[in-house]
PDB file of N, CA and C in Angstrom:
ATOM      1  N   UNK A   1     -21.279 -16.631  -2.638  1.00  0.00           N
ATOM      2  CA  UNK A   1     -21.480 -16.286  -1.241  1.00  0.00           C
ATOM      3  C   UNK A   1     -21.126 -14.820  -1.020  1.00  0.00           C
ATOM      4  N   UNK A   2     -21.980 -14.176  -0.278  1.00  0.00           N
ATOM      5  CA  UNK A   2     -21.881 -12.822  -0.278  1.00  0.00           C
ATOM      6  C   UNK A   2     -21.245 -12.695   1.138  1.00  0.00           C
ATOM      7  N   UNK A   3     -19.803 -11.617   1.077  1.00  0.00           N
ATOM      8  CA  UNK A   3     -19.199 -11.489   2.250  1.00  0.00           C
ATOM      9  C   UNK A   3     -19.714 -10.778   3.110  1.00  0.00           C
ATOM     10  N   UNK A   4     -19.419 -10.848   4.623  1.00  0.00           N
ATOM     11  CA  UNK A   4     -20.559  -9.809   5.755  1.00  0.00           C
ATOM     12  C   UNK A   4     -19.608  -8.667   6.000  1.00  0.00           C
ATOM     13  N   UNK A   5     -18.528  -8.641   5.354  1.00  0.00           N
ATOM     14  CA  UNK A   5     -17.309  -7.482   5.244  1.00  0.00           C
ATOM     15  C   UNK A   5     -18.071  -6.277   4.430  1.00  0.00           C
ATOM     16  N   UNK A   6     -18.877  -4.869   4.716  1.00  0.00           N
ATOM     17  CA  UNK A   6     -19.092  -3.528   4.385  1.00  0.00           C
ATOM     18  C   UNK A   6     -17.777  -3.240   3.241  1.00  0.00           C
ATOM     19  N   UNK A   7     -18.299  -2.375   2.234  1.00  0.00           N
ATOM     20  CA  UNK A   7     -17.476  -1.692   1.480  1.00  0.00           C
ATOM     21  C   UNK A   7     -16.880  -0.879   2.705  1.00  0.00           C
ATOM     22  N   UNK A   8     -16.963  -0.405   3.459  1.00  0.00           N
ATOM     23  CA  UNK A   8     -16.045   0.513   4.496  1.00  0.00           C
ATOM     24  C   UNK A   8     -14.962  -0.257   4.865  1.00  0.00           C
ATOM     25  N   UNK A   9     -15.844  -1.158   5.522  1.00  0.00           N
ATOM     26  CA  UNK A   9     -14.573  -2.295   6.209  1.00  0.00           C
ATOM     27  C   UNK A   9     -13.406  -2.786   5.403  1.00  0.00           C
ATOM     28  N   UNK A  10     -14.063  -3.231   3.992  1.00  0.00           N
ATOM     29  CA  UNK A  10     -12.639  -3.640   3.027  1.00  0.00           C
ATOM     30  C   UNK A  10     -11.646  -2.450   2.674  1.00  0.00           C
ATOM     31  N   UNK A  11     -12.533  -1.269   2.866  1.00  0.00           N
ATOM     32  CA  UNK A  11     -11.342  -0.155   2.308  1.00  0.00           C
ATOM     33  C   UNK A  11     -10.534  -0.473   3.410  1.00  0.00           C
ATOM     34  N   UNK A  12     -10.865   0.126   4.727  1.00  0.00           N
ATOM     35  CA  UNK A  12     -10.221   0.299   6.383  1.00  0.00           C
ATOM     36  C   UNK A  12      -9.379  -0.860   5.554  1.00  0.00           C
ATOM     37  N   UNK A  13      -9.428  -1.830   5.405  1.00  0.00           N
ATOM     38  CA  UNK A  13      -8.770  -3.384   5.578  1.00  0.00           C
ATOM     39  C   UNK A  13      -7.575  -3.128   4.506  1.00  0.00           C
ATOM     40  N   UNK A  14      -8.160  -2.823   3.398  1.00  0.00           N
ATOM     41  CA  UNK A  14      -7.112  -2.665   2.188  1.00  0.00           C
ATOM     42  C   UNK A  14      -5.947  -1.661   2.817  1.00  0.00           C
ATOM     43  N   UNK A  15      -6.381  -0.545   2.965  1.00  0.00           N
ATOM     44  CA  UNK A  15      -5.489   0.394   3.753  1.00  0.00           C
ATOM     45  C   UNK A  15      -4.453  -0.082   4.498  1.00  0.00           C
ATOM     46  N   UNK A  16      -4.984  -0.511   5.655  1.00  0.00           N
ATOM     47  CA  UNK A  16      -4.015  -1.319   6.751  1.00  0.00           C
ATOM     48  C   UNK A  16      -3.472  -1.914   6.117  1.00  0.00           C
ATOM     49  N   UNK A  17      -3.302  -2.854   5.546  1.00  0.00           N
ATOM     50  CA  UNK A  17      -2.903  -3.588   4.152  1.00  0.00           C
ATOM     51  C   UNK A  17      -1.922  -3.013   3.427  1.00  0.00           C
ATOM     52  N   UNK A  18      -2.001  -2.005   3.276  1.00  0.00           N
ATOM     53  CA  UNK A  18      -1.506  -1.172   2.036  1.00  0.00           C
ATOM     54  C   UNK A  18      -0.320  -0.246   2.896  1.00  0.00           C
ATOM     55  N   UNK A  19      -0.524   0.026   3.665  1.00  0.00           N
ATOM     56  CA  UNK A  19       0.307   0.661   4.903  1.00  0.00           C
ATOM     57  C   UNK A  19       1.253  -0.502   5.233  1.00  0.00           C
ATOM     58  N   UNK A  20       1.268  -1.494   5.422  1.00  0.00           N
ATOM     59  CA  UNK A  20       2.215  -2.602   6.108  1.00  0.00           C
ATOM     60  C   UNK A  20       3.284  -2.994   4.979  1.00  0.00           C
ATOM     61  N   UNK A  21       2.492  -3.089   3.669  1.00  0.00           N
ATOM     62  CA  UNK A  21       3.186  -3.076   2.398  1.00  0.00           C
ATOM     63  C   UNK A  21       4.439  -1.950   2.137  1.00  0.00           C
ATOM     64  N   UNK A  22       3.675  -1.123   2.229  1.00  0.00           N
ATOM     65  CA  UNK A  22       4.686   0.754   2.077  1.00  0.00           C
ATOM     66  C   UNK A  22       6.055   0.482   3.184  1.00  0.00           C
ATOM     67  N   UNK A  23       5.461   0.100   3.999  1.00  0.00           N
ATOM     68  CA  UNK A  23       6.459   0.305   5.205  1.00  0.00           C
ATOM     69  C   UNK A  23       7.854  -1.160   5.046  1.00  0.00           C
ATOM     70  N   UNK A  24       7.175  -2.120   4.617  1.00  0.00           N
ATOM     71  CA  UNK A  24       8.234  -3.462   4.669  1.00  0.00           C
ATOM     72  C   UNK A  24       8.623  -2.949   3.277  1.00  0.00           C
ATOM     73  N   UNK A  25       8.380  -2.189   2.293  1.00  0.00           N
ATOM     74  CA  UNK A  25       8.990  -1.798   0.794  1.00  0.00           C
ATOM     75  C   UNK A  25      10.005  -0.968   1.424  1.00  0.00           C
ATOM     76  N   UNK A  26       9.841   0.106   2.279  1.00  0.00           N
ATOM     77  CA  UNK A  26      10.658   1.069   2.283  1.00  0.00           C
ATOM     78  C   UNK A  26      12.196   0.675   3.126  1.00  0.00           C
ATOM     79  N   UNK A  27      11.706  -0.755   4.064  1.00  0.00           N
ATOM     80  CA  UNK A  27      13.111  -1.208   4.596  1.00  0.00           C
ATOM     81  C   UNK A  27      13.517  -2.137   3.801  1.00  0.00           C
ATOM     82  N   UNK A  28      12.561  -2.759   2.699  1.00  0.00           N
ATOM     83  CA  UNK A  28      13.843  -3.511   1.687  1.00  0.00           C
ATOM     84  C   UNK A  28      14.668  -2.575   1.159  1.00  0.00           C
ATOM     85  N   UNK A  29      13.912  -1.688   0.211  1.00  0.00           N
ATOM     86  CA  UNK A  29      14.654  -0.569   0.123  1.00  0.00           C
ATOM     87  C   UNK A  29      16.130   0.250   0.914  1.00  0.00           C
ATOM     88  N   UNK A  30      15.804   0.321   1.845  1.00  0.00           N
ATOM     89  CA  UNK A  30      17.093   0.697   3.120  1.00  0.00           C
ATOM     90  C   UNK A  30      17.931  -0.235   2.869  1.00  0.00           C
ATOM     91  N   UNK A  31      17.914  -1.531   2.945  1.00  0.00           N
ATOM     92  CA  UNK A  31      18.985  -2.599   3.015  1.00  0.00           C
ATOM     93  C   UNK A  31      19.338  -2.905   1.634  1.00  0.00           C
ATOM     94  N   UNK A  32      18.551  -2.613   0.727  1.00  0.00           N
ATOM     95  CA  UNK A  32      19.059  -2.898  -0.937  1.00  0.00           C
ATOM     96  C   UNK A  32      20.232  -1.464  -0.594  1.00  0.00           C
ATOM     97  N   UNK A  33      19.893  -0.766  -0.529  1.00  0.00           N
ATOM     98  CA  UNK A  33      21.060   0.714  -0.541  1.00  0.00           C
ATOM     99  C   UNK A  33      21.783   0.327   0.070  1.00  0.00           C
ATOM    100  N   UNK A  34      22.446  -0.224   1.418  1.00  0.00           N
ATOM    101  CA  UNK A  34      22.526  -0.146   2.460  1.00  0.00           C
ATOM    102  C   UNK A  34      23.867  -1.275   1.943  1.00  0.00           C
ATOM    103  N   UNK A  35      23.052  -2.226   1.172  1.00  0.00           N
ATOM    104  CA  UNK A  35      24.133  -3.322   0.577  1.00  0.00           C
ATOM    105  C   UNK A  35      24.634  -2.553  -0.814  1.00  0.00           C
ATOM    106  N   UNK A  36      24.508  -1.502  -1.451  1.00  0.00           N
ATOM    107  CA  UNK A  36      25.034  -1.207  -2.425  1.00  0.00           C
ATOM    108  C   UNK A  36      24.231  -1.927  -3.288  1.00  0.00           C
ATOM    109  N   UNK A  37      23.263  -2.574  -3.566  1.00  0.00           N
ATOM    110  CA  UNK A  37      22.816  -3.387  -4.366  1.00  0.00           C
ATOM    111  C   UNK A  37      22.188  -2.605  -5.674  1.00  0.00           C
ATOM    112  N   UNK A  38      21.205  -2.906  -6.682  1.00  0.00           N
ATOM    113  CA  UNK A  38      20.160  -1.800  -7.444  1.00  0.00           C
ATOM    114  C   UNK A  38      19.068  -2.233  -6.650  1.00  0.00           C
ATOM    115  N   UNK A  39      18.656  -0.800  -6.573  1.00  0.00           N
ATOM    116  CA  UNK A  39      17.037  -0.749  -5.881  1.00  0.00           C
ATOM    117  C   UNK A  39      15.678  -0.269  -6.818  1.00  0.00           C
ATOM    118  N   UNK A  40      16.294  -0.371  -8.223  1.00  0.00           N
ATOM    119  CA  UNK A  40      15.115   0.463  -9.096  1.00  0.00           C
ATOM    120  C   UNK A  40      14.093   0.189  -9.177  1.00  0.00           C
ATOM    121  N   UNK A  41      14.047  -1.633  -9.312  1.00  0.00           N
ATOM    122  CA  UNK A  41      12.487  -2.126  -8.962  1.00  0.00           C
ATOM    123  C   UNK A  41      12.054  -1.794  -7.943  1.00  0.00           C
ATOM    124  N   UNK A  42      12.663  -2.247  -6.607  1.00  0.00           N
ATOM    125  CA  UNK A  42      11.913  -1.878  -5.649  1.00  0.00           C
ATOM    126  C   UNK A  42      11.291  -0.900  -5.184  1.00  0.00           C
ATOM    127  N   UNK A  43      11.939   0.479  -5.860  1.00  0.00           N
ATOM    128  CA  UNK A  43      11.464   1.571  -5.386  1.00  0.00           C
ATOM    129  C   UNK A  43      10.703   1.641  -6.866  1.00  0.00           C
ATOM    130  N   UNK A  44      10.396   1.160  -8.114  1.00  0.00           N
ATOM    131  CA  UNK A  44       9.358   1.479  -9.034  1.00  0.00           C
ATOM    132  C   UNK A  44       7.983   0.395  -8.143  1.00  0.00           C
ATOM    133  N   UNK A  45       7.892  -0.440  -7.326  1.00  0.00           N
ATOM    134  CA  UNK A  45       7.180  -1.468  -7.058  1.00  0.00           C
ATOM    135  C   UNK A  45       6.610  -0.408  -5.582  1.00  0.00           C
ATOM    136  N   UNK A  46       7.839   0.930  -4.925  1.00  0.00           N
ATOM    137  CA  UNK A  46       6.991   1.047  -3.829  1.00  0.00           C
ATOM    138  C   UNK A  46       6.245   2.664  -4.632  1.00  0.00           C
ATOM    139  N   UNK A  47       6.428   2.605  -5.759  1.00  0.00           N
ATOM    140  CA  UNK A  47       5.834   4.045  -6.085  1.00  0.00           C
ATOM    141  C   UNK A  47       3.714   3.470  -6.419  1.00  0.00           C
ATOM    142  N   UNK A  48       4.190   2.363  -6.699  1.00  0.00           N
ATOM    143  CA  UNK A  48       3.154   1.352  -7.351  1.00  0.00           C
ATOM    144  C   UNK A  48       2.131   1.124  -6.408  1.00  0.00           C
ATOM    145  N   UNK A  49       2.863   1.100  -5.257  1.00  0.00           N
ATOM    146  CA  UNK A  49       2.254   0.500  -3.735  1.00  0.00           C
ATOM    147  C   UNK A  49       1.200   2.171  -3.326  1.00  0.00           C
ATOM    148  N   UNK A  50       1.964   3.158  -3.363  1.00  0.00           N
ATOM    149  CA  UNK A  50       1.939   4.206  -3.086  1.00  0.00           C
ATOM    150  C   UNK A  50       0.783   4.513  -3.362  1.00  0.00           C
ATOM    151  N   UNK A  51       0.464   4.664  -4.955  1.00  0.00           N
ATOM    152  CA  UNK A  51      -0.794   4.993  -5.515  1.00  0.00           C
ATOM    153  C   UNK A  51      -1.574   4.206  -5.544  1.00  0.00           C
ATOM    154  N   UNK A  52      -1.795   2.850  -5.608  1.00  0.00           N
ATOM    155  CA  UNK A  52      -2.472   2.201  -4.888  1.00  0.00           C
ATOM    156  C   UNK A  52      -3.029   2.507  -3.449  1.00  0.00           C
ATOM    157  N   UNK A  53      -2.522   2.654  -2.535  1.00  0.00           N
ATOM    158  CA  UNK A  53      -2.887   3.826  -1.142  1.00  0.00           C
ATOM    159  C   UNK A  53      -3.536   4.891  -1.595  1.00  0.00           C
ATOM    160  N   UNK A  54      -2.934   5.590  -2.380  1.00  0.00           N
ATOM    161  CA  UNK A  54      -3.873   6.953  -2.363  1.00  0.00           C
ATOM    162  C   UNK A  54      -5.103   6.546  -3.152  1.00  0.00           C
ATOM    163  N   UNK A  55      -5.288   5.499  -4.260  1.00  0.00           N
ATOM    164  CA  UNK A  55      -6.284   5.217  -5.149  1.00  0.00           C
ATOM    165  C   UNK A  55      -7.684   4.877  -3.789  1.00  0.00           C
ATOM    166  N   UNK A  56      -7.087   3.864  -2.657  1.00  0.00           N
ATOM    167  CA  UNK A  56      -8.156   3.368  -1.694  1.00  0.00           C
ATOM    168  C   UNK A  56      -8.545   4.510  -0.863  1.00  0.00           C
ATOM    169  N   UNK A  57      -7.268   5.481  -0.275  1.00  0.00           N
ATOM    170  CA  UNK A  57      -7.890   6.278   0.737  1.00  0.00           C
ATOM    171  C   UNK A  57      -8.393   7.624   0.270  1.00  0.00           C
ATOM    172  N   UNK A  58      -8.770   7.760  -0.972  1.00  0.00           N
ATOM    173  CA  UNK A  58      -9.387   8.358  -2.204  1.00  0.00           C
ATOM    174  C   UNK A  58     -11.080   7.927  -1.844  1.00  0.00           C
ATOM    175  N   UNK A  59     -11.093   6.374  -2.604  1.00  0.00           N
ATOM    176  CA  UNK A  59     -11.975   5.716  -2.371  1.00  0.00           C
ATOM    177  C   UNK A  59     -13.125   5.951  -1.085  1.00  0.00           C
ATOM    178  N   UNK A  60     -12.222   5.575   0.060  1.00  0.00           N
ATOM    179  CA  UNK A  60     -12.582   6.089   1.347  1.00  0.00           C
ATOM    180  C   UNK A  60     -13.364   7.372   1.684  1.00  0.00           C
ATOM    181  N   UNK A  61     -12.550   8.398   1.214  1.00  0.00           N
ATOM    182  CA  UNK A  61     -13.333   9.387   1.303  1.00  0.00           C
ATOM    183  C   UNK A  61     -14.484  10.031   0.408  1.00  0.00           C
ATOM    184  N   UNK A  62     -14.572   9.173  -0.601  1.00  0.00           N
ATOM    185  CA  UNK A  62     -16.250   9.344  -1.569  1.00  0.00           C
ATOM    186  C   UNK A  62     -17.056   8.916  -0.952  1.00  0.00           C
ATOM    187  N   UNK A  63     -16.474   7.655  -0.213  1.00  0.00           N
ATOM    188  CA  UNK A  63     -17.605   6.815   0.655  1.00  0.00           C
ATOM    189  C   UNK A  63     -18.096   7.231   1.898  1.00  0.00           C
ATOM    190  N   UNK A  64     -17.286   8.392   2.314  1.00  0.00           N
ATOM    191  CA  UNK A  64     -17.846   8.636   3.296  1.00  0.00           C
ATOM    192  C   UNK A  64     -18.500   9.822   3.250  1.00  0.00           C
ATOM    193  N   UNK A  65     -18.130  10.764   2.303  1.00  0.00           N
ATOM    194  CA  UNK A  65     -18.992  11.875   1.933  1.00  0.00           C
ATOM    195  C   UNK A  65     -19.898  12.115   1.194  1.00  0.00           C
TER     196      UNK A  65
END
């Protein structure tokens, strides 16, 4: 079954996506510190997240130019 979701739309979508991710990483992050805890994964998991973002809103802009 072919989705009625545009390659535009899934980027837009991934993005938003990918933005909500970054942002709930960066306050686990806060509270892993915050408790003294180790945060190494989390912050190797939000570097991960990161480029992933730039890989789509990369994407984004081939597609639109």
């Amino acid at each position: 079954m072919v989705s009625p979701e545009t390659e535009l739309q899934m980027l837009n979508r991934h993005i938003r996506t990918g933005a909500r991710h970054i942002s709930r990483q960066r306050e686990i992050i806060d509270r892993l510190i915050e408790l003294g805890a180790p945060a190494e994964q989390a912050l190797e998991l939000l570097d991960l997240f990161e480029v992933t973002q730039a890989l789509h809103v990369a994407h984004r802009e081939r597609l639109l130019n």
